[in-house]
N, C-alpha and C. Protein backbone atom coordinates (compact mmCIF):
# COMPACT_ATOMS: atom_id res chain seq x y z
N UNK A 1 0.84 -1.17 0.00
CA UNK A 1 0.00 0.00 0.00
C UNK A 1 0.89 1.23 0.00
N UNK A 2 0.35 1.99 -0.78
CA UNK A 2 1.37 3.65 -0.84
C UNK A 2 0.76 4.37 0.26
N UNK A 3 1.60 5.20 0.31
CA UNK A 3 1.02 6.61 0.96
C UNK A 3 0.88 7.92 0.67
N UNK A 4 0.66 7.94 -0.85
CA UNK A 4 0.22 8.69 -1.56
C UNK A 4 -1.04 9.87 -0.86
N UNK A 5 -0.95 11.27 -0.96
CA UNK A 5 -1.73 11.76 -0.78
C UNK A 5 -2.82 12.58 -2.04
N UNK A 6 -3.85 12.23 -2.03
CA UNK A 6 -4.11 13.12 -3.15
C UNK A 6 -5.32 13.86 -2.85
N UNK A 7 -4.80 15.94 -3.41
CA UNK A 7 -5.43 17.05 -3.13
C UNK A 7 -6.22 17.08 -4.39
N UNK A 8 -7.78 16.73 -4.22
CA UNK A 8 -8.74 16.50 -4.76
C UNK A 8 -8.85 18.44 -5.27
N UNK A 9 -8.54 19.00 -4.62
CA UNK A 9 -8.51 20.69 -4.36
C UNK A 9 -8.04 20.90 -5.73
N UNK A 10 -6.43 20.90 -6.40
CA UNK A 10 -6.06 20.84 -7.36
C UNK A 10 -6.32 19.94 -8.84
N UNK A 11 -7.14 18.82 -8.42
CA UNK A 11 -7.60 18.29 -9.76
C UNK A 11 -8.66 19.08 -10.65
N UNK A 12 -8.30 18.71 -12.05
CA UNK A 12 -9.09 19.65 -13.09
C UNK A 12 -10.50 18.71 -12.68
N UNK A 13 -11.49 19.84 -13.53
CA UNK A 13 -12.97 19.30 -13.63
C UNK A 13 -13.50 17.49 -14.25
N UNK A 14 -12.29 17.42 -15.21
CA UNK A 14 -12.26 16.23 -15.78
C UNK A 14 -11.70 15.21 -15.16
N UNK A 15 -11.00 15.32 -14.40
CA UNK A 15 -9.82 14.54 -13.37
C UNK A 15 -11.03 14.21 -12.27
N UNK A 16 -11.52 15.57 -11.74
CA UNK A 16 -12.84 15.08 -10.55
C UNK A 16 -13.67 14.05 -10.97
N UNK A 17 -14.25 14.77 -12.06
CA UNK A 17 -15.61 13.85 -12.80
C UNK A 17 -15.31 12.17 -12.53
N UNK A 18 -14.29 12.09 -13.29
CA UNK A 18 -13.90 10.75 -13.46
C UNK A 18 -13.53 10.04 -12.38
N UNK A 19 -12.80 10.69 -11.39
CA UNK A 19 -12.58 9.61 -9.97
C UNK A 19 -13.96 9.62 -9.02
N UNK A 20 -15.47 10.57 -9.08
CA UNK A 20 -16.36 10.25 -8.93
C UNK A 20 -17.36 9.46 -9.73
N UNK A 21 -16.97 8.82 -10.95
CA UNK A 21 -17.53 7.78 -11.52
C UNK A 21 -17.09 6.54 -11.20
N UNK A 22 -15.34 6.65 -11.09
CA UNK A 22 -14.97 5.46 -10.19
C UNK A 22 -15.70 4.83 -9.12
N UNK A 23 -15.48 6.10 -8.22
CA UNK A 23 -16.42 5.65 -7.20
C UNK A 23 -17.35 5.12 -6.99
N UNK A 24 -18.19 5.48 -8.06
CA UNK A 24 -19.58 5.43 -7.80
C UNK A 24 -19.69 3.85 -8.12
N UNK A 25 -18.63 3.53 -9.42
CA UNK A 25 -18.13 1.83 -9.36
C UNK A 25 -18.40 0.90 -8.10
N UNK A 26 -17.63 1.41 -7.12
CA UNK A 26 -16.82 1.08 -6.05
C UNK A 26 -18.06 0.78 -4.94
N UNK A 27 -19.10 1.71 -5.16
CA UNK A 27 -20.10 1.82 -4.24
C UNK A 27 -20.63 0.07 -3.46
N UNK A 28 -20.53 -0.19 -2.44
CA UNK A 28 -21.31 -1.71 -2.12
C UNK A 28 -19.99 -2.85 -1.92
N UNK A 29 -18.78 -2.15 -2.04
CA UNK A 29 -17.82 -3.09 -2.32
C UNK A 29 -16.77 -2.41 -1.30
N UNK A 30 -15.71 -2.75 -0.56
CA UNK A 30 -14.81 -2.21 0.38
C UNK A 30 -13.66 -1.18 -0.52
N UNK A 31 -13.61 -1.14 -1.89
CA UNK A 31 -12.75 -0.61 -2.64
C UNK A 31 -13.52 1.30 -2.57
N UNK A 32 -14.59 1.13 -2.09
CA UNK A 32 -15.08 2.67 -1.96
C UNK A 32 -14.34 3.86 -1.24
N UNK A 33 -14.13 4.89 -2.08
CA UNK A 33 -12.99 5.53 -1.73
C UNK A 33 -13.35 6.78 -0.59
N UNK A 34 -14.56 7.28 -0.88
CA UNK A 34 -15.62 8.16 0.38
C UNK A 34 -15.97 9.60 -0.26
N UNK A 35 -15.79 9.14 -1.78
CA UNK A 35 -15.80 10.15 -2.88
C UNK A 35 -17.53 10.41 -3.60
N UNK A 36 -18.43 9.00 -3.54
CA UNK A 36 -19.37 9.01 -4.58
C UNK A 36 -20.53 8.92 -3.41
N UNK A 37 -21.84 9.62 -3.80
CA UNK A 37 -23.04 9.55 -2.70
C UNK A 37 -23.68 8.28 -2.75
N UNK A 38 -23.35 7.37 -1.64
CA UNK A 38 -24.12 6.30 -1.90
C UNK A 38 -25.62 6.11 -0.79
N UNK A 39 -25.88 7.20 -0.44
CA UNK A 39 -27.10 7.38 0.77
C UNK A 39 -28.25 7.81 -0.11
N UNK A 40 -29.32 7.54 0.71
CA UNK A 40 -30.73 7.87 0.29
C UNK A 40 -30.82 9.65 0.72
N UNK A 41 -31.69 10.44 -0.11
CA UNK A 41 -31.53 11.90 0.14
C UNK A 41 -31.73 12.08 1.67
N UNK A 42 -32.39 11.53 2.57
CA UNK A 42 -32.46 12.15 4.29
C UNK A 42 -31.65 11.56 4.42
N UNK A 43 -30.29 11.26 4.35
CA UNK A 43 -29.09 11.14 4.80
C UNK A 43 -28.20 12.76 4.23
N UNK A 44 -28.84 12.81 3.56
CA UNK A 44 -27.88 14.18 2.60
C UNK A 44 -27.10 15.19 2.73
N UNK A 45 -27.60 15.91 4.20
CA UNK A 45 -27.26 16.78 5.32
C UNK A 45 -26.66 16.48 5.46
N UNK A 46 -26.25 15.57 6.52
CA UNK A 46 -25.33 15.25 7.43
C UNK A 46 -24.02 14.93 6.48
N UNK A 47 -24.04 13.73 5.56
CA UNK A 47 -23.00 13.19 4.87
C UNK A 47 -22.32 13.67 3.92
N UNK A 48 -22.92 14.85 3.25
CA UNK A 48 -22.48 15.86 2.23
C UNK A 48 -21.29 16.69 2.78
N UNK A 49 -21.41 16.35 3.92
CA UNK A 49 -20.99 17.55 4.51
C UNK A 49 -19.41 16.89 5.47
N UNK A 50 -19.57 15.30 5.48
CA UNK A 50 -18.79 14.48 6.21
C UNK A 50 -17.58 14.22 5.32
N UNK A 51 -16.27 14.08 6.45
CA UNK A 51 -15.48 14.08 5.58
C UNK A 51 -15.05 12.76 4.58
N UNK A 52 -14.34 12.63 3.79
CA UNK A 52 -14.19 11.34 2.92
C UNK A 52 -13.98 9.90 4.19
N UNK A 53 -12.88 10.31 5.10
CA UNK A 53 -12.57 9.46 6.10
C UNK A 53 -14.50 9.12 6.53
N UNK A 54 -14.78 9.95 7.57
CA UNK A 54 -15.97 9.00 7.71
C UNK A 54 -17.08 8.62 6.84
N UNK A 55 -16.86 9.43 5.23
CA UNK A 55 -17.63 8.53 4.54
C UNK A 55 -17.44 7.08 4.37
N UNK A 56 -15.86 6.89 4.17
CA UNK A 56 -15.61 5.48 3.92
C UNK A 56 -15.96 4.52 5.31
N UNK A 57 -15.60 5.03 6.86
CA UNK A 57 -16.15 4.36 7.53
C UNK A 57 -18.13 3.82 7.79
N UNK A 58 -18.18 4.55 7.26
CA UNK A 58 -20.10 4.51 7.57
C UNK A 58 -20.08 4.02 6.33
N UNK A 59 -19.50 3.11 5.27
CA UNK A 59 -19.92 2.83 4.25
C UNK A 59 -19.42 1.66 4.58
N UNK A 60 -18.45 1.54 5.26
CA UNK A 60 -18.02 -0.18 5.49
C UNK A 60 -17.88 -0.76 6.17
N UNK A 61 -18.53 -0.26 7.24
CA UNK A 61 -18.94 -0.68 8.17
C UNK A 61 -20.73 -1.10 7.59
N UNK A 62 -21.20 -0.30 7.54
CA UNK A 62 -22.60 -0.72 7.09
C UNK A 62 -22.41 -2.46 6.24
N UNK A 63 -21.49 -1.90 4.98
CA UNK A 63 -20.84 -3.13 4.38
C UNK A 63 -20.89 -4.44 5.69
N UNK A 64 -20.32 -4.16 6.50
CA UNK A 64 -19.99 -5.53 7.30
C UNK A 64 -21.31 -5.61 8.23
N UNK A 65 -22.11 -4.55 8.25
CA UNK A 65 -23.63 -5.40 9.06
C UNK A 65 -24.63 -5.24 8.17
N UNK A 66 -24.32 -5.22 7.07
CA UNK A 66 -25.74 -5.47 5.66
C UNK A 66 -26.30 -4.77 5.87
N UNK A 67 -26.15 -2.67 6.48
CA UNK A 67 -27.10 -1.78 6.32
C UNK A 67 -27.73 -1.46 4.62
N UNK A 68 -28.13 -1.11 4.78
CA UNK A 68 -28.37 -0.55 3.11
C UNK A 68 -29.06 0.91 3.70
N UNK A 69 -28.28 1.91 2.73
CA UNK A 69 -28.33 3.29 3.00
C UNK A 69 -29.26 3.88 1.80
N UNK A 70 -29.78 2.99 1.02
CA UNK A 70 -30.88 3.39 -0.08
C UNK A 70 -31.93 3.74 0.84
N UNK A 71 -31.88 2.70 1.55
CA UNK A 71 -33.47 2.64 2.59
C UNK A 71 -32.94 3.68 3.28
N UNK A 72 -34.22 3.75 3.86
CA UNK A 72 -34.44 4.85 5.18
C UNK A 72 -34.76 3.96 6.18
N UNK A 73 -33.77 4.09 7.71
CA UNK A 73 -34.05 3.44 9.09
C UNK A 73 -33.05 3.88 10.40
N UNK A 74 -33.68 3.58 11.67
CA UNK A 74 -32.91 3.80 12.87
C UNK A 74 -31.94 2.72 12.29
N UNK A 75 -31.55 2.15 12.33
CA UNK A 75 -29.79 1.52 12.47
C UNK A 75 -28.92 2.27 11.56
N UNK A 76 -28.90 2.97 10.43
CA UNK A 76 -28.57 3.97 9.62
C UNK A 76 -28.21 4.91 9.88
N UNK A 77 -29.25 5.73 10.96
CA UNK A 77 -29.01 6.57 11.99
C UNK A 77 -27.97 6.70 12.96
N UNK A 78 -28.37 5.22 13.44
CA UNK A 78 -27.32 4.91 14.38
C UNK A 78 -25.80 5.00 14.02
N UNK A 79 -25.95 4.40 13.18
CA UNK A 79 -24.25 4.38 12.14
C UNK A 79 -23.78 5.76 12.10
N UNK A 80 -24.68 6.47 11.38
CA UNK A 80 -24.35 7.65 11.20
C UNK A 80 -23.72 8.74 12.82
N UNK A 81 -24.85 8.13 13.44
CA UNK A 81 -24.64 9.04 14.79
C UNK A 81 -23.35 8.41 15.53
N UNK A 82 -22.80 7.21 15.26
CA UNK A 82 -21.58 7.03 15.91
C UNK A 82 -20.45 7.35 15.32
N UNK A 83 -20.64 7.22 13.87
CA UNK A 83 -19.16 7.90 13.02
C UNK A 83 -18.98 9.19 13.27
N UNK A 84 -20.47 9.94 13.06
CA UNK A 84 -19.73 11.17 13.31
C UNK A 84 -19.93 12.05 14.68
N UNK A 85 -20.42 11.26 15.65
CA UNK A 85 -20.30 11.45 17.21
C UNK A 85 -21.24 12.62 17.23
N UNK A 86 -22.72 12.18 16.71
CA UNK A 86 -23.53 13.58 16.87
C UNK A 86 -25.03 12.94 17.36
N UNK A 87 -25.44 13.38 18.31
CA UNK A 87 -26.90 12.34 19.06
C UNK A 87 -27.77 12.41 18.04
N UNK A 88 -28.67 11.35 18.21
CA UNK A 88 -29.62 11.41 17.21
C UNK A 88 -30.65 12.47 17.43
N UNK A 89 -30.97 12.72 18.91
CA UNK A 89 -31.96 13.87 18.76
C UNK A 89 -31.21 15.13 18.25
N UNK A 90 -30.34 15.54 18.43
CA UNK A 90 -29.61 16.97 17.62
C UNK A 90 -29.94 16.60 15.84
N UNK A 91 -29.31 15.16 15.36
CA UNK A 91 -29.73 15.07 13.93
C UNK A 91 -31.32 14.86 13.24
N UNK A 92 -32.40 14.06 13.98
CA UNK A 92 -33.04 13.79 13.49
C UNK A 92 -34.19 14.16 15.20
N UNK A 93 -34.45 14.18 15.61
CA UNK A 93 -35.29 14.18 16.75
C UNK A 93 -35.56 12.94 17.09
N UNK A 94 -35.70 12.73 18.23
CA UNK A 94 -36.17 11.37 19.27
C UNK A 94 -37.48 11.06 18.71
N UNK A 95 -38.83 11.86 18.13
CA UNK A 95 -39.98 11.06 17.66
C UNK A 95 -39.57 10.40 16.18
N UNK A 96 -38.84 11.39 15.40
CA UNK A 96 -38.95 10.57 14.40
C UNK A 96 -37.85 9.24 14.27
N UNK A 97 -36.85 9.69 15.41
CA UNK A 97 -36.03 8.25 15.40
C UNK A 97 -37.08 6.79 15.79
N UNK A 98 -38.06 7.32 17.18
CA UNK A 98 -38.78 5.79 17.25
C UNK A 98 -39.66 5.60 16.32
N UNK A 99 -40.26 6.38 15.36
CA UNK A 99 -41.14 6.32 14.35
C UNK A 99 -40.23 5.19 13.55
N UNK A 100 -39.30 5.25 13.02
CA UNK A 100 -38.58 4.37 12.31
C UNK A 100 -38.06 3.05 13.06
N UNK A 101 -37.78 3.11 14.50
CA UNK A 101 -38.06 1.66 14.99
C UNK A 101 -39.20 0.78 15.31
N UNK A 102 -40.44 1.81 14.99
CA UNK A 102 -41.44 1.27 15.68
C UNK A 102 -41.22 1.01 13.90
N UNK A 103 -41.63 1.33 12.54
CA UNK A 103 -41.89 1.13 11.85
C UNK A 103 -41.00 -0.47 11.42
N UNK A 104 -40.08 -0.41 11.47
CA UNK A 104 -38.78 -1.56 11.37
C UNK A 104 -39.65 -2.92 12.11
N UNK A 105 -39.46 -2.52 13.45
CA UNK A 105 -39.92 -3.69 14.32
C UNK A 105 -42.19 -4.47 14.02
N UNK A 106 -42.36 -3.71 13.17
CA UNK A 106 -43.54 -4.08 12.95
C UNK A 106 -43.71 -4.93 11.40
């Protein structure tokens, strides 16, 4: 493994484009780089905004407990709220978090 750093800052428009199509390859598979959106839009906020590092963790980790981030659910949440160390009532509020476990568990 290298240790290559690369400043996404200085790549041309065409250089971006293309390592976010990679990505978007990559999506579902551990080779995901934390470059391409692989969340359902009410994730959008929060993760748009997250850096590549915890994109790739909340993506492969999900990977290793079969979340799927297309869907909408509390364990998603949860993921989310531990990568990036933010309570769920500050992100989403406490009713609509049990709305989605009560919905899950039924």
């Amino acid at each position: 493994m290298s240790s290559y750093i690369l400043n996404l800052n200085t790549a041309t428009i065409e250089a971006d484009h293309k390592l976010f199509e990679l990505d978007k390859s990559f999506i579902g598979t551990p080779n995901y780089m934390g470059l391409a959106y692989f969340w359902h839009m009410e994730y959008k906020h929060l993760l748009r905004d997250a850096t590549i590092s915890q994109k790739r963790r909340i993506h492969n980790k999900a990977l290793e407990l079969g979340i799927d981030f297309v869907e909408v659910g509390y364990k998603q949440w949860d993921l989310i709220a531990t990568v990036l160390k933010i309570s769920i009532e500050k992100m989403i509020g406490k009713e609509h978090y049990q709305q989605l476990k009560n919905k899950e568990a039924s």
